[in-house]
C-alpha atoms as a PDB file:
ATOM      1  CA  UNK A   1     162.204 225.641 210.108  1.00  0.00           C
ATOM      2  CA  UNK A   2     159.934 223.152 211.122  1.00  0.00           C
ATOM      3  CA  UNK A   3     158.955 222.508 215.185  1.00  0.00           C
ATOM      4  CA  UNK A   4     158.428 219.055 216.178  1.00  0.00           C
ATOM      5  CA  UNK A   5     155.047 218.260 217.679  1.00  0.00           C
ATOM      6  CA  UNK A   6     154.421 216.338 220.665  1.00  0.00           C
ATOM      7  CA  UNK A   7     153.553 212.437 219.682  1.00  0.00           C
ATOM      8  CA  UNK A   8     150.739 210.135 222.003  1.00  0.00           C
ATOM      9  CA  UNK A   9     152.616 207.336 223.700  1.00  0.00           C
ATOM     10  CA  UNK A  10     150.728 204.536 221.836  1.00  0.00           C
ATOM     11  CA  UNK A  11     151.348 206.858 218.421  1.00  0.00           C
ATOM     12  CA  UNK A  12     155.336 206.544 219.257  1.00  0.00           C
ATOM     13  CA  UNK A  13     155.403 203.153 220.432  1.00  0.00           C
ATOM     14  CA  UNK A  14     153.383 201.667 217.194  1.00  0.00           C
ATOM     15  CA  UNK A  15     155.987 203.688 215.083  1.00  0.00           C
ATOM     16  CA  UNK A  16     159.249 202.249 216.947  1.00  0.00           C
ATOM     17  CA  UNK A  17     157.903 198.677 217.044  1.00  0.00           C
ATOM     18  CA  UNK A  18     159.990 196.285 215.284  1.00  0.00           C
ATOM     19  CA  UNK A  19     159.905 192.151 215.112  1.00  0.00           C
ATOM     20  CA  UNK A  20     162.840 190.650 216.640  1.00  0.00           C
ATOM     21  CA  UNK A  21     165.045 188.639 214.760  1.00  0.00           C
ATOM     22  CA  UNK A  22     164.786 184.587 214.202  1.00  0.00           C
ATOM     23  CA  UNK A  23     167.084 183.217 216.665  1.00  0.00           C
ATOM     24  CA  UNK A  24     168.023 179.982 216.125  1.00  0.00           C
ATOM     25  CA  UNK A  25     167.632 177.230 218.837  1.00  0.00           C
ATOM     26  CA  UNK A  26     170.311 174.985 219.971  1.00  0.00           C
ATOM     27  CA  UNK A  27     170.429 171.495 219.794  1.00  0.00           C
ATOM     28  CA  UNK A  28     169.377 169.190 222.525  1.00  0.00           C
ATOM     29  CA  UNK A  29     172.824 167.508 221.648  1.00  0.00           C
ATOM     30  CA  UNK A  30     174.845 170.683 222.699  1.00  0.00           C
ATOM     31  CA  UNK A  31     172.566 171.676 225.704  1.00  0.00           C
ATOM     32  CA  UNK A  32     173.243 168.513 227.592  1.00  0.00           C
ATOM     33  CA  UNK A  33     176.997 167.610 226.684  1.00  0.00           C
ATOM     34  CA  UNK A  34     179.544 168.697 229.228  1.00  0.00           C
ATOM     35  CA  UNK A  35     182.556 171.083 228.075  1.00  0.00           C
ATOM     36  CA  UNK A  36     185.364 169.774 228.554  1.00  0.00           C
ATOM     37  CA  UNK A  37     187.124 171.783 231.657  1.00  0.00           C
ATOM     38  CA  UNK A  38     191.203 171.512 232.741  1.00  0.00           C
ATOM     39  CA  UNK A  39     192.821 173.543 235.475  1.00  0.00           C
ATOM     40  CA  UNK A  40     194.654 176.915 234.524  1.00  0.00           C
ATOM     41  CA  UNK A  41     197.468 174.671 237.162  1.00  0.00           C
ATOM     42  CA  UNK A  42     197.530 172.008 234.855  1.00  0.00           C
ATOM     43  CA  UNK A  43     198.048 174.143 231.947  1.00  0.00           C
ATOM     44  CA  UNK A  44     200.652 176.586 232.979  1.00  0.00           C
ATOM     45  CA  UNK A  45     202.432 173.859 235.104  1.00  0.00           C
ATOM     46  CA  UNK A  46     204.198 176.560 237.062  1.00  0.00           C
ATOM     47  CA  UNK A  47     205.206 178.496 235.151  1.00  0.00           C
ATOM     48  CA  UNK A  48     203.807 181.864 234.032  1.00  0.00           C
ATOM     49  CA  UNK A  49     203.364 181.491 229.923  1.00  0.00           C
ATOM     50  CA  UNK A  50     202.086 179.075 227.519  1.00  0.00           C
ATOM     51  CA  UNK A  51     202.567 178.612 223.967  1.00  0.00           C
ATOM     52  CA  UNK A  52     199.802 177.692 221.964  1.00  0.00           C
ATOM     53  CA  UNK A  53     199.969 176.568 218.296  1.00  0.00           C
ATOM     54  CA  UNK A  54     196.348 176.799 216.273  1.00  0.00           C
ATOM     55  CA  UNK A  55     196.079 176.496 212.765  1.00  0.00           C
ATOM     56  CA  UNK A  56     199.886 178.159 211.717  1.00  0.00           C
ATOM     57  CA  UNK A  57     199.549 180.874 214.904  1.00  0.00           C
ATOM     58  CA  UNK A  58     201.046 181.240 218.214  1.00  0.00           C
ATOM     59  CA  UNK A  59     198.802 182.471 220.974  1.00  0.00           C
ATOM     60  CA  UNK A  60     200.256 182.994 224.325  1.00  0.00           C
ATOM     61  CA  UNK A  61     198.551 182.668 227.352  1.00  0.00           C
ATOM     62  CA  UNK A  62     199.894 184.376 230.078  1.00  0.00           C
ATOM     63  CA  UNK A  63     199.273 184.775 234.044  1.00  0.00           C
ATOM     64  CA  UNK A  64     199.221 188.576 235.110  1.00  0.00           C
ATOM     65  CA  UNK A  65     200.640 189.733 238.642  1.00  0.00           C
ATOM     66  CA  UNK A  66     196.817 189.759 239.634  1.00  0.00           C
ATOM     67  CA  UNK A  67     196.741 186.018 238.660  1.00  0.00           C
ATOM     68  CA  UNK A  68     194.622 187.371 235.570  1.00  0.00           C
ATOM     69  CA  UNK A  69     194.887 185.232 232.297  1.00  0.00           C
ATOM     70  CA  UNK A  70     195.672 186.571 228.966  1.00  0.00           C
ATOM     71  CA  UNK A  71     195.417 185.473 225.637  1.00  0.00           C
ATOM     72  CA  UNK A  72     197.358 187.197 222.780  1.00  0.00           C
ATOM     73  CA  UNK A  73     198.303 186.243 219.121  1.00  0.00           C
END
């Protein structure tokens, strides 16, 4: 049975240091171009589903009874 022995603060920090990861940086292209925004209104048109088709799937986007939106496969 070993006991552990009490470590200096400089000791401990030195041994958890670690470099961060490369993170890439984003274009200037993608910083300044505006996304594309459309009313939840619009969408749903009154009612309180949507149907969308991507790539073979349905997702469904539905309004909750806390006006909430949901998106399910």
């Amino acid at each position: 049975m070993s006991i552990a022995t009490p470590m200096s603060l400089p000791a401990a920090a030195n041994r958890l240091a670690r470099p961060l990861p490369h993170l890439p940086l984003r274009s200037a292209a993608a910083v300044t171009e505006p996304v594309r925004r459309i009313s939840s209104q619009s969408l749903l048109e009154g009612e309180r589903e949507l149907v969308i088709q991507h790539q073979g799937n349905e997702y469904h986007l539905r309004l909750t009874r806390n006006d909430k939106l949901i998106l399910t496969k």
